[in-house]
N, C-alpha and C. Protein backbone atom coordinates (compact mmCIF):
# COMPACT_ATOMS: atom_id res chain seq x y z
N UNK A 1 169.32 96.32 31.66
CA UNK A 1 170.00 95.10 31.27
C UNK A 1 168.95 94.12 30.74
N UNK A 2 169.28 93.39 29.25
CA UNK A 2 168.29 92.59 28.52
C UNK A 2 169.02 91.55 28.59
N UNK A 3 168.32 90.36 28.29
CA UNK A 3 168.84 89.23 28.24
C UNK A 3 169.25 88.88 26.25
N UNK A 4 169.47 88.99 25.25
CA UNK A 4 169.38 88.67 23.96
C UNK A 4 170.14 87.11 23.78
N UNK A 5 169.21 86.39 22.93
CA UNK A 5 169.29 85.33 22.49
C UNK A 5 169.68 85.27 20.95
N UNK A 6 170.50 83.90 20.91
CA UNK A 6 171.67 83.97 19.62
C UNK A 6 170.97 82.20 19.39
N UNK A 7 170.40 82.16 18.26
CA UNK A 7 170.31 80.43 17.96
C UNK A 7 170.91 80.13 16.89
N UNK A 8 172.12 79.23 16.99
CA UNK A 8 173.10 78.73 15.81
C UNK A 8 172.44 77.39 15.00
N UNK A 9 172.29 77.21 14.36
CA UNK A 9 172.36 76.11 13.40
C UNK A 9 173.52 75.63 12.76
N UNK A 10 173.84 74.31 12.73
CA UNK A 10 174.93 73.42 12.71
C UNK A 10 174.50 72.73 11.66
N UNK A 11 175.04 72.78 10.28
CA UNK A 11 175.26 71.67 9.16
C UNK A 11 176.29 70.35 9.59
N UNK A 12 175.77 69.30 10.46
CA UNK A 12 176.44 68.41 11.14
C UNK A 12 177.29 67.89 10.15
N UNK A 13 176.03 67.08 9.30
CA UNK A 13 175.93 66.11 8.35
C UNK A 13 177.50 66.67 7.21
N UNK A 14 177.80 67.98 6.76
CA UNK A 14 178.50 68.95 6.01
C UNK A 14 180.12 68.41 6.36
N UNK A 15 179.58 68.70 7.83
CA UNK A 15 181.36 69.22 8.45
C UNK A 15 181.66 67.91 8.36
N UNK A 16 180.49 66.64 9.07
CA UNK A 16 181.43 65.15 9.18
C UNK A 16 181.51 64.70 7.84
N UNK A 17 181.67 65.46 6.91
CA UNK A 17 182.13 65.12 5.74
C UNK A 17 183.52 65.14 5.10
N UNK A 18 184.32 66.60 5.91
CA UNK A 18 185.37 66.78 6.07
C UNK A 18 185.51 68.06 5.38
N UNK A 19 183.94 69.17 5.11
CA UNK A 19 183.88 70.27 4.70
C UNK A 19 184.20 71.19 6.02
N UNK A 20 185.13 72.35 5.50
CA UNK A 20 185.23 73.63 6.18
C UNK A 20 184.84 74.65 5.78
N UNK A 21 183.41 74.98 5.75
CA UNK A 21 183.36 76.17 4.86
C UNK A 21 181.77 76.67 5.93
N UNK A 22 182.16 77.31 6.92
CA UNK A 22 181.18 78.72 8.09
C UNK A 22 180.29 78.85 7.47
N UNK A 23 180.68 79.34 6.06
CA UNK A 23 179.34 80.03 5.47
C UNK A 23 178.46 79.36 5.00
N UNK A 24 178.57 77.93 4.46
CA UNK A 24 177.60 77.25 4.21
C UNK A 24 176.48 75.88 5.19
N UNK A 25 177.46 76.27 6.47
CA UNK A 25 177.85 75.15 7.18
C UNK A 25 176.97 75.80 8.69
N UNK A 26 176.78 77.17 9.08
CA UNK A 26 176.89 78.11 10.47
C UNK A 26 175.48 79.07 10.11
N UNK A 27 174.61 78.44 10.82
CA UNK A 27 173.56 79.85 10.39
C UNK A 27 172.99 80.36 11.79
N UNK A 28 173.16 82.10 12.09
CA UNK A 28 172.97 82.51 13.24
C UNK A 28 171.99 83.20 12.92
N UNK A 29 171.21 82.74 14.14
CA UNK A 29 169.87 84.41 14.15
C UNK A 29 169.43 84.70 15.59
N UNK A 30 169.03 86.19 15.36
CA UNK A 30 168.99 87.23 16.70
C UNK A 30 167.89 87.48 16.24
N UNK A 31 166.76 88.35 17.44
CA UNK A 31 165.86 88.98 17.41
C UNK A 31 166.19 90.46 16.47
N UNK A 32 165.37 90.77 15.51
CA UNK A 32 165.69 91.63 14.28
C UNK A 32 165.88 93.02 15.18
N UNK A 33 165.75 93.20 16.20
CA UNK A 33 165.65 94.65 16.66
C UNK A 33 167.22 94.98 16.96
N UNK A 34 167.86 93.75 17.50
CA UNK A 34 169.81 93.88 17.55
C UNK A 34 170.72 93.83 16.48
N UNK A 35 170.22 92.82 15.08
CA UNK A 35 170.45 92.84 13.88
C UNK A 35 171.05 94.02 13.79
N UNK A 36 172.60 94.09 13.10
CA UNK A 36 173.01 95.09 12.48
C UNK A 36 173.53 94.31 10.89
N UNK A 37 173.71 92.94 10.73
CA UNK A 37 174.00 92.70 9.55
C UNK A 37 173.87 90.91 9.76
N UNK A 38 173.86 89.98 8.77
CA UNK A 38 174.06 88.99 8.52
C UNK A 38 173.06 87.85 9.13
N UNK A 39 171.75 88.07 9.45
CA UNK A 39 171.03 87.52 9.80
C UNK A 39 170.96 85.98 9.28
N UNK A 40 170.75 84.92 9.86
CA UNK A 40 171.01 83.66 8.83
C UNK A 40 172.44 83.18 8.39
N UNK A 41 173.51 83.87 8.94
CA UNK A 41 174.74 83.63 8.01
C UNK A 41 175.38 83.33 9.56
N UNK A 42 176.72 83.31 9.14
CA UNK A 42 177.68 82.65 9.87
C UNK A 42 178.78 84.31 10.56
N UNK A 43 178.42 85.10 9.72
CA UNK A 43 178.68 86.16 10.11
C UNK A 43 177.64 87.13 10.71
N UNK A 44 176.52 86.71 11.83
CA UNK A 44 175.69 87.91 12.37
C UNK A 44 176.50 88.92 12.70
N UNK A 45 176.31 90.08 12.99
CA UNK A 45 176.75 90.57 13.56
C UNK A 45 175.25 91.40 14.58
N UNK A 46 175.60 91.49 16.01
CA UNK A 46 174.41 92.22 16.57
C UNK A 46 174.91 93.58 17.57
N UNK A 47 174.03 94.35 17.85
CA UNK A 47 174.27 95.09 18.82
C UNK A 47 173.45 95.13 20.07
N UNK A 48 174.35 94.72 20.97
CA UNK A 48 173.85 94.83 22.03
C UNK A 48 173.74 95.86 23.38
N UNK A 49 173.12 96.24 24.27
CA UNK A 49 173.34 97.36 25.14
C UNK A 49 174.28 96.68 26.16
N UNK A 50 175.28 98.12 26.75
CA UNK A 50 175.69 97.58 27.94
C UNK A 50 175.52 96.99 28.80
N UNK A 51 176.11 96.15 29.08
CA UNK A 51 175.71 95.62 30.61
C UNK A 51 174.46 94.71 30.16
N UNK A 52 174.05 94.40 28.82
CA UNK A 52 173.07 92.98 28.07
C UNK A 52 173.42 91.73 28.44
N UNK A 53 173.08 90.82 28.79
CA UNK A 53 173.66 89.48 28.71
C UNK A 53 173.14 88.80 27.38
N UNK A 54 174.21 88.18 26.89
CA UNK A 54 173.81 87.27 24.98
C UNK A 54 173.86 86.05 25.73
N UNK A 55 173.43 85.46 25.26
CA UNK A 55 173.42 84.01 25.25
C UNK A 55 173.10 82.85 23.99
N UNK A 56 174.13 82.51 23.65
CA UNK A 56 174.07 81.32 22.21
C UNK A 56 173.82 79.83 22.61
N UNK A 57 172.49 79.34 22.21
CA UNK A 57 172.37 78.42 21.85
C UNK A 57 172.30 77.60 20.38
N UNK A 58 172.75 76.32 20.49
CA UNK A 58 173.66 75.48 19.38
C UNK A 58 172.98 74.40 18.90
N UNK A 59 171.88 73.93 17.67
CA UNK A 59 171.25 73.46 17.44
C UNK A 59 171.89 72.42 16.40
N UNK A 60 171.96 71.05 15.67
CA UNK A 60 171.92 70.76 14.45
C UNK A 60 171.19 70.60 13.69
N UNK A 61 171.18 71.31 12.68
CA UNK A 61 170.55 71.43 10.99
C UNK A 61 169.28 70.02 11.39
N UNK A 62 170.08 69.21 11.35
CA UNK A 62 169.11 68.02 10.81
C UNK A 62 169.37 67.01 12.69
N UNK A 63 168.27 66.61 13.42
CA UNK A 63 168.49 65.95 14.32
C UNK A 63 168.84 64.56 14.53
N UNK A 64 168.63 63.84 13.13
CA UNK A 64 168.88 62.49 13.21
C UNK A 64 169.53 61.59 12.27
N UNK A 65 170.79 61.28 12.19
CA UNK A 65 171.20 60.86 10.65
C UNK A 65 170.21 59.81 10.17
N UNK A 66 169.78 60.53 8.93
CA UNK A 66 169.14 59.79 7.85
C UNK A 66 169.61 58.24 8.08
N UNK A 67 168.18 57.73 7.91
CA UNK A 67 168.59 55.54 7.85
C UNK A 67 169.38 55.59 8.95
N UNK A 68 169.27 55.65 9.95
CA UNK A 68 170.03 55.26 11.38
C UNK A 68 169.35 55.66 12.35
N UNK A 69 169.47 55.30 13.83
CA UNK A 69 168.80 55.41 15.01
C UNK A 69 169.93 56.90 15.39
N UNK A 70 171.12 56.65 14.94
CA UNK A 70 172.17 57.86 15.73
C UNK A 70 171.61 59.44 15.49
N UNK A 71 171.71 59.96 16.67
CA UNK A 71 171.24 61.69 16.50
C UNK A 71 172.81 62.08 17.05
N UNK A 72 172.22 63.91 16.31
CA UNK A 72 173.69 64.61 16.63
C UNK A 72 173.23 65.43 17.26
N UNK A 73 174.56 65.91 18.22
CA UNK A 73 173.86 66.58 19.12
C UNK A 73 175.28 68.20 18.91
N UNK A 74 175.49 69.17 19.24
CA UNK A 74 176.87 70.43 19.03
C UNK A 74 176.84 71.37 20.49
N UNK A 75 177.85 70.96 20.90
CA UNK A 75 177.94 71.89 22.07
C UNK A 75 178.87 73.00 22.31
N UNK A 76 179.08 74.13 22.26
CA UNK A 76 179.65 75.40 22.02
C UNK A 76 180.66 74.65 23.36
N UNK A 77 182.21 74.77 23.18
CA UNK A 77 183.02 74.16 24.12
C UNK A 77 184.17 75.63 24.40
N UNK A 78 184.27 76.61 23.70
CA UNK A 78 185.42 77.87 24.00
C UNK A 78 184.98 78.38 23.13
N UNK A 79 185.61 79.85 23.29
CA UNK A 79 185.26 81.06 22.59
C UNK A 79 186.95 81.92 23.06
N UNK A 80 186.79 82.47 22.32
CA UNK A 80 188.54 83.46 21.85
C UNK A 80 187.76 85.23 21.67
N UNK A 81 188.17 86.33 22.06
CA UNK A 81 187.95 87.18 21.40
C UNK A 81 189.20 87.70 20.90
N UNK A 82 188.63 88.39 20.14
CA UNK A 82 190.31 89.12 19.10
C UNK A 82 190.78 90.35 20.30
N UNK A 83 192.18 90.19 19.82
CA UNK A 83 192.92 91.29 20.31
C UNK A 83 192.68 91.31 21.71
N UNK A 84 192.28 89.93 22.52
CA UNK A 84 191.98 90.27 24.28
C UNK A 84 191.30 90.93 24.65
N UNK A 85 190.01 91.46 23.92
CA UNK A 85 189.03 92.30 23.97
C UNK A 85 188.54 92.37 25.34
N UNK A 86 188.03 93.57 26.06
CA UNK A 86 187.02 92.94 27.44
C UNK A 86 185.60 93.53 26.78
N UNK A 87 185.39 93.74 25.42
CA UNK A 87 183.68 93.63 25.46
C UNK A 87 182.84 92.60 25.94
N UNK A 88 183.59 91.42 25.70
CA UNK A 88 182.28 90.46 26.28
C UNK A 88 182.96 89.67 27.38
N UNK A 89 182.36 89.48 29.11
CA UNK A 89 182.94 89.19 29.63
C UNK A 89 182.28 88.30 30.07
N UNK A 90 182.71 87.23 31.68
CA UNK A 90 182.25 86.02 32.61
C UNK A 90 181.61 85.04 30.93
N UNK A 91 182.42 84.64 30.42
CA UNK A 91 181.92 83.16 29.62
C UNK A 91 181.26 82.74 30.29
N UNK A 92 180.47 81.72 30.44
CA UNK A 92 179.93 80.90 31.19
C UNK A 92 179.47 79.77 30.29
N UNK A 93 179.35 78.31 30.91
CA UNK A 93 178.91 77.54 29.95
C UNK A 93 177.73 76.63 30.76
N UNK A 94 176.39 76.67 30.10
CA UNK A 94 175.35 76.50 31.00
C UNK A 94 174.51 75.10 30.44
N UNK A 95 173.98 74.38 31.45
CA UNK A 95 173.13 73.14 30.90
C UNK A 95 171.73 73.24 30.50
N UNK A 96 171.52 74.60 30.76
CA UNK A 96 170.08 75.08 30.01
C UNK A 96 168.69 74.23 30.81
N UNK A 97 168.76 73.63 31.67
CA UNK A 97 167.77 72.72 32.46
C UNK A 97 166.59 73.49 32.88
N UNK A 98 165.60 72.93 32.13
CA UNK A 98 164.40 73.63 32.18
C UNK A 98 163.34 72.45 31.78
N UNK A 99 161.95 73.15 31.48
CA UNK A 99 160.91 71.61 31.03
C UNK A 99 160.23 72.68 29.73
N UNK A 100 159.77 71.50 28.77
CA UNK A 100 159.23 72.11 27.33
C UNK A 100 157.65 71.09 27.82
N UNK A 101 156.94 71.59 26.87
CA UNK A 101 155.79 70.89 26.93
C UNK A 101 156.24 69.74 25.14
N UNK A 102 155.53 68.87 25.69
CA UNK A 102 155.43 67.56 24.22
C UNK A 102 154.06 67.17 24.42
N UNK A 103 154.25 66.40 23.26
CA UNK A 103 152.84 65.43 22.98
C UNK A 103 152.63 64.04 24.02
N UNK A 104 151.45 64.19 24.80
CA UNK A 104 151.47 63.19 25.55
C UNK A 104 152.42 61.59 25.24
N UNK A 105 151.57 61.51 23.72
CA UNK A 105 151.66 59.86 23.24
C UNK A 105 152.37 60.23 22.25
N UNK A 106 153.38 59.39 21.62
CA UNK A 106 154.02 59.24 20.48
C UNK A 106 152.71 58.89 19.05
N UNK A 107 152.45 59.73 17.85
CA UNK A 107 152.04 58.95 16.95
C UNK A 107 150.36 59.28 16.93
N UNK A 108 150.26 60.21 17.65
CA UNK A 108 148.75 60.49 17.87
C UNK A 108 148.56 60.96 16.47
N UNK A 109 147.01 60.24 15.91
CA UNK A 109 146.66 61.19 14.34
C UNK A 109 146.08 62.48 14.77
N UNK A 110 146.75 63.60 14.10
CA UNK A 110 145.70 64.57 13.90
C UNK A 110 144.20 64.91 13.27
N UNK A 111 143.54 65.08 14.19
CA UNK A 111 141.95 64.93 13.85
C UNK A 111 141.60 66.19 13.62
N UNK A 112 141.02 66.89 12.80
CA UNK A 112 140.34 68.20 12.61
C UNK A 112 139.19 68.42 13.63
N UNK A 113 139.45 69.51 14.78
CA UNK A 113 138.42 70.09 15.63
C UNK A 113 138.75 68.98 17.09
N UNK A 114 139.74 68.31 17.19
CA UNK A 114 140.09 67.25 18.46
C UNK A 114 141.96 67.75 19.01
N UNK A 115 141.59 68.23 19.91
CA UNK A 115 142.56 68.61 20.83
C UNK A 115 143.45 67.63 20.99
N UNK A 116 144.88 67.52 21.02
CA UNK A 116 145.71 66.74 21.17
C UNK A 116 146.60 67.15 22.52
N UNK A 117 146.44 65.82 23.56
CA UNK A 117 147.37 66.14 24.78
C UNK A 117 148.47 66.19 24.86
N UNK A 118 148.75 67.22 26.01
CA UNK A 118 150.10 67.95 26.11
C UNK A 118 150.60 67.52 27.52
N UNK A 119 151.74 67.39 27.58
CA UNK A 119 152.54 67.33 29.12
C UNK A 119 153.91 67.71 28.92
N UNK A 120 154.16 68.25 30.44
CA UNK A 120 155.78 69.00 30.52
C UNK A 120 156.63 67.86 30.89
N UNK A 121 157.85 68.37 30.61
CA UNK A 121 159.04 67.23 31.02
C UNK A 121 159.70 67.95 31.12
N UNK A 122 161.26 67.14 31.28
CA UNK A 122 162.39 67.99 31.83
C UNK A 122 163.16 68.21 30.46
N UNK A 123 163.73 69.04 30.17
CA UNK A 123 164.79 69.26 28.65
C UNK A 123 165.79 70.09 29.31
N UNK A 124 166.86 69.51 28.36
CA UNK A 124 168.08 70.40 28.26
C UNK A 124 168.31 71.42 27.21
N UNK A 125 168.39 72.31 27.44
CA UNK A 125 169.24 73.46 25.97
C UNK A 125 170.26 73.70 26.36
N UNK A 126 171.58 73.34 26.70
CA UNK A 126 172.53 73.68 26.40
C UNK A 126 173.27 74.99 26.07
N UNK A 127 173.76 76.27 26.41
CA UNK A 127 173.85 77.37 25.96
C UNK A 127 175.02 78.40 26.52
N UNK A 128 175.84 78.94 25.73
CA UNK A 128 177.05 79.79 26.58
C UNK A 128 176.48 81.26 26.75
N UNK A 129 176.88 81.41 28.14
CA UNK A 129 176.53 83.15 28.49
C UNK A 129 177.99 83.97 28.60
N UNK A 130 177.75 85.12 27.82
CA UNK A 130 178.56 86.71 28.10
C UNK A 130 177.60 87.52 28.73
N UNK A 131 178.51 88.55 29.17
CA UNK A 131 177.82 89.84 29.91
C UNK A 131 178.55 90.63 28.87
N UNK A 132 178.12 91.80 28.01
CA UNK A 132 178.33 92.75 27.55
C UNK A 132 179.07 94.37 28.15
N UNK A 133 180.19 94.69 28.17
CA UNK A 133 180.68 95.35 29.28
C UNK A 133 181.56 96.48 28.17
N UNK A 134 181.01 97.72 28.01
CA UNK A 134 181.80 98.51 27.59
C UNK A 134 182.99 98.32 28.92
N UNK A 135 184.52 98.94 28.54
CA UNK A 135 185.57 99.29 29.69
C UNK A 135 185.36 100.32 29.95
N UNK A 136 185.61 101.10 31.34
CA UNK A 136 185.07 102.56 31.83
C UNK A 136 183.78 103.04 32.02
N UNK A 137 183.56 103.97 32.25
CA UNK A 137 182.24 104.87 32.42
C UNK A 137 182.06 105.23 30.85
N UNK A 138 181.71 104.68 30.12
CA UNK A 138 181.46 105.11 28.78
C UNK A 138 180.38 106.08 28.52
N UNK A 139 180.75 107.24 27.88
CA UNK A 139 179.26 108.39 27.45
C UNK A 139 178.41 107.73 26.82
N UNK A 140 177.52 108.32 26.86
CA UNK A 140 175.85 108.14 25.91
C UNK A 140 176.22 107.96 24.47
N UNK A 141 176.07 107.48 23.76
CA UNK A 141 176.06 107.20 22.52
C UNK A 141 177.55 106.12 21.75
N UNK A 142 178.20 105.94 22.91
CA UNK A 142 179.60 105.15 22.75
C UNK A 142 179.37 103.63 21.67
N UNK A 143 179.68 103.37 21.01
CA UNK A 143 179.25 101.98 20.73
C UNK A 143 181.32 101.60 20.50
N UNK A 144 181.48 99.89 20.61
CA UNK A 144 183.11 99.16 20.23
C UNK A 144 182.31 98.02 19.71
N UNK A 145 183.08 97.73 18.79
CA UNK A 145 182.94 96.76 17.98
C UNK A 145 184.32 95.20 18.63
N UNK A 146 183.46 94.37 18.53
CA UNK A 146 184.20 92.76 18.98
C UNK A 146 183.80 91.81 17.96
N UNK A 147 185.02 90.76 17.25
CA UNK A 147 184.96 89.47 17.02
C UNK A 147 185.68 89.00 17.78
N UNK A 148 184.92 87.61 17.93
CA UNK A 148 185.49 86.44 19.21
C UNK A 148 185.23 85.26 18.05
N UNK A 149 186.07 84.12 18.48
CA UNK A 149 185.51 83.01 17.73
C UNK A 149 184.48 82.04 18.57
N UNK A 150 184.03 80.77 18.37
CA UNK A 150 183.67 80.01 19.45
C UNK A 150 183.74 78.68 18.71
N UNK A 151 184.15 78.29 19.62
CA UNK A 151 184.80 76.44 19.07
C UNK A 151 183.12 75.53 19.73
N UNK A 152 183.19 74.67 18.60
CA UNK A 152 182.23 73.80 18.81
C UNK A 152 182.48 72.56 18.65
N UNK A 153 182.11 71.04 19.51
CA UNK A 153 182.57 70.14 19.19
C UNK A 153 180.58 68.89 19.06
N UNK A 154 181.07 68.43 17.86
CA UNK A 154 180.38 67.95 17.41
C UNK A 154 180.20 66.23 17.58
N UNK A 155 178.50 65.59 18.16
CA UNK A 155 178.75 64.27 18.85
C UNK A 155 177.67 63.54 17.96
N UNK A 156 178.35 62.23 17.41
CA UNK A 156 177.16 61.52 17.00
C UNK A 156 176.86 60.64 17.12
N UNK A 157 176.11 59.91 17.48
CA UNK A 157 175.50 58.74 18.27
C UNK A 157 175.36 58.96 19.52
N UNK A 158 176.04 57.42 20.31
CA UNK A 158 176.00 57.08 21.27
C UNK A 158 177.30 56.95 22.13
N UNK A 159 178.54 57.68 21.47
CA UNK A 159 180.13 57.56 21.80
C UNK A 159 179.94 59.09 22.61
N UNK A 160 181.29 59.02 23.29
CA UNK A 160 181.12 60.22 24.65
C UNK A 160 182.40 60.77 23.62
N UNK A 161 183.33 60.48 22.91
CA UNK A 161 183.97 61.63 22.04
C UNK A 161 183.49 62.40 21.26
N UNK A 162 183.85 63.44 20.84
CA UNK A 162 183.25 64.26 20.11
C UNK A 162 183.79 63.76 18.57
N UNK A 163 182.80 64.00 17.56
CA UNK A 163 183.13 62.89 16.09
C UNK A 163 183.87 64.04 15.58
N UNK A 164 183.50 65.61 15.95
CA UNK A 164 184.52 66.95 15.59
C UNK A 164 185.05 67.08 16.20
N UNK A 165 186.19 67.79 16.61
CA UNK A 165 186.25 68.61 17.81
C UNK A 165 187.19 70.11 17.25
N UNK A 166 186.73 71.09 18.09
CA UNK A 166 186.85 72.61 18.05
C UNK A 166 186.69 72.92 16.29
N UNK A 167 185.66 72.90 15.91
CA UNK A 167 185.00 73.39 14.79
C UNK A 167 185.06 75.28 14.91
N UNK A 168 185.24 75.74 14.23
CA UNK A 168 185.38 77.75 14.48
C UNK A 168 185.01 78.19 13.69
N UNK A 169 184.43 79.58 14.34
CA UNK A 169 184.08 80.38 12.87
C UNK A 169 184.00 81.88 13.82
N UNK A 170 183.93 83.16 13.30
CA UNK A 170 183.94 84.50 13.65
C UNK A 170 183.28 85.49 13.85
N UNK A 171 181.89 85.56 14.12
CA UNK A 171 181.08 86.36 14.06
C UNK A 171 181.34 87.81 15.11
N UNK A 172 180.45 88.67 14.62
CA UNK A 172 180.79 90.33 15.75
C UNK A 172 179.65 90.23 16.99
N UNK A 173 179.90 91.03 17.70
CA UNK A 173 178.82 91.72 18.54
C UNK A 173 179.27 93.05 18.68
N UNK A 174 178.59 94.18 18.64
CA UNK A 174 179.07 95.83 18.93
C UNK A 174 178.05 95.88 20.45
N UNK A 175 179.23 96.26 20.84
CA UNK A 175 178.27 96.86 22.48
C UNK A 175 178.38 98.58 22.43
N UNK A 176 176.65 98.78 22.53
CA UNK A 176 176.46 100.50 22.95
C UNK A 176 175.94 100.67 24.40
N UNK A 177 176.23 101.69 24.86
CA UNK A 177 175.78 102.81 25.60
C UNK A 177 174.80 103.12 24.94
N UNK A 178 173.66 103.17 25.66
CA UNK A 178 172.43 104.20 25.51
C UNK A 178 172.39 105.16 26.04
């Protein structure tokens, strides 16, 4: 059992425009070794092993609207699979709470051959988990193919509504047996 990571990119700026269009708008990428098609697009599709856990995290394109203090922030809120699928099972929706390292000081110049200080803090990533679950005792070489959708609702500024809400689009995952 692997853990595989899914990072979405969000054209914020696009959609609060009143554009609907995934493909120009949704860019997904996986580690190239699960890649079975659409790397960068709104349609990845990956393969994962049984019993894998995926996990998608939800980024926006651009972090801060241009000429304004307001940032956007996209949080994956539901997911649908087609046809009641049980390939991907236990949703889960997680606060990602962990610490990143940053730059001590805001604004430090970079000096050629002078080390610039680092310290940890606390960060959020935000991120939904599946467990990957062929149904049955599946043989060696089994692979099923799944689309699910996943609704995203989109926040900008400093308001607790979402400025989108349930944004969608369709991408696959195929779960194999090894």
């Amino acid at each position: 059992m692997a853990t595989q990571d899914v990072m979405i990119i969000v054209d914020c700026e696009s959609i609060l425009k009143g554009v609907r269009d995934p493909a120009s708008q949704i860019f997904m990428f996986a580690d190239p070794s699960i890649v079975l098609d659409g790397q960068g697009t709104d349609e990845l599709s990956i393969q994962v092993n049984n019993q894998d856990i995926i996990r998608w995290f939800v980024f926006p394109k651009v972090m801060q609207v241009q000429g304004s203090e307001d940032t956007y922030a996209v949080l994956a809120v539901g997911n649908y699979a087609w046809d009641q699928s049980t390939l991907l099972k236990e949703w889960t929706a997680y606060q990602g709470n962990g610490s990143i390292w940053t730059y001590q000081s805001d604004g430090v110049p970079l000096t050629q051959g002078q080390d610039v200080t680092a310290k940890r803090v606390t960060d959020y990533k935000p991120y939904i988990q599946a467990n990957a679950a062929l149904p049955g005792r599946p043989d060696p070489g089994t692979k099923q193919r799944e689309a699910y959708y996943f609704y995203l609702n989109i926040y900008k500024g400093n308001g607790n509504a979402p400025a989108v809400k349930d944004y969608s689009w369709d991408p696959y995952v195929t779960v194999y047996q090894p």
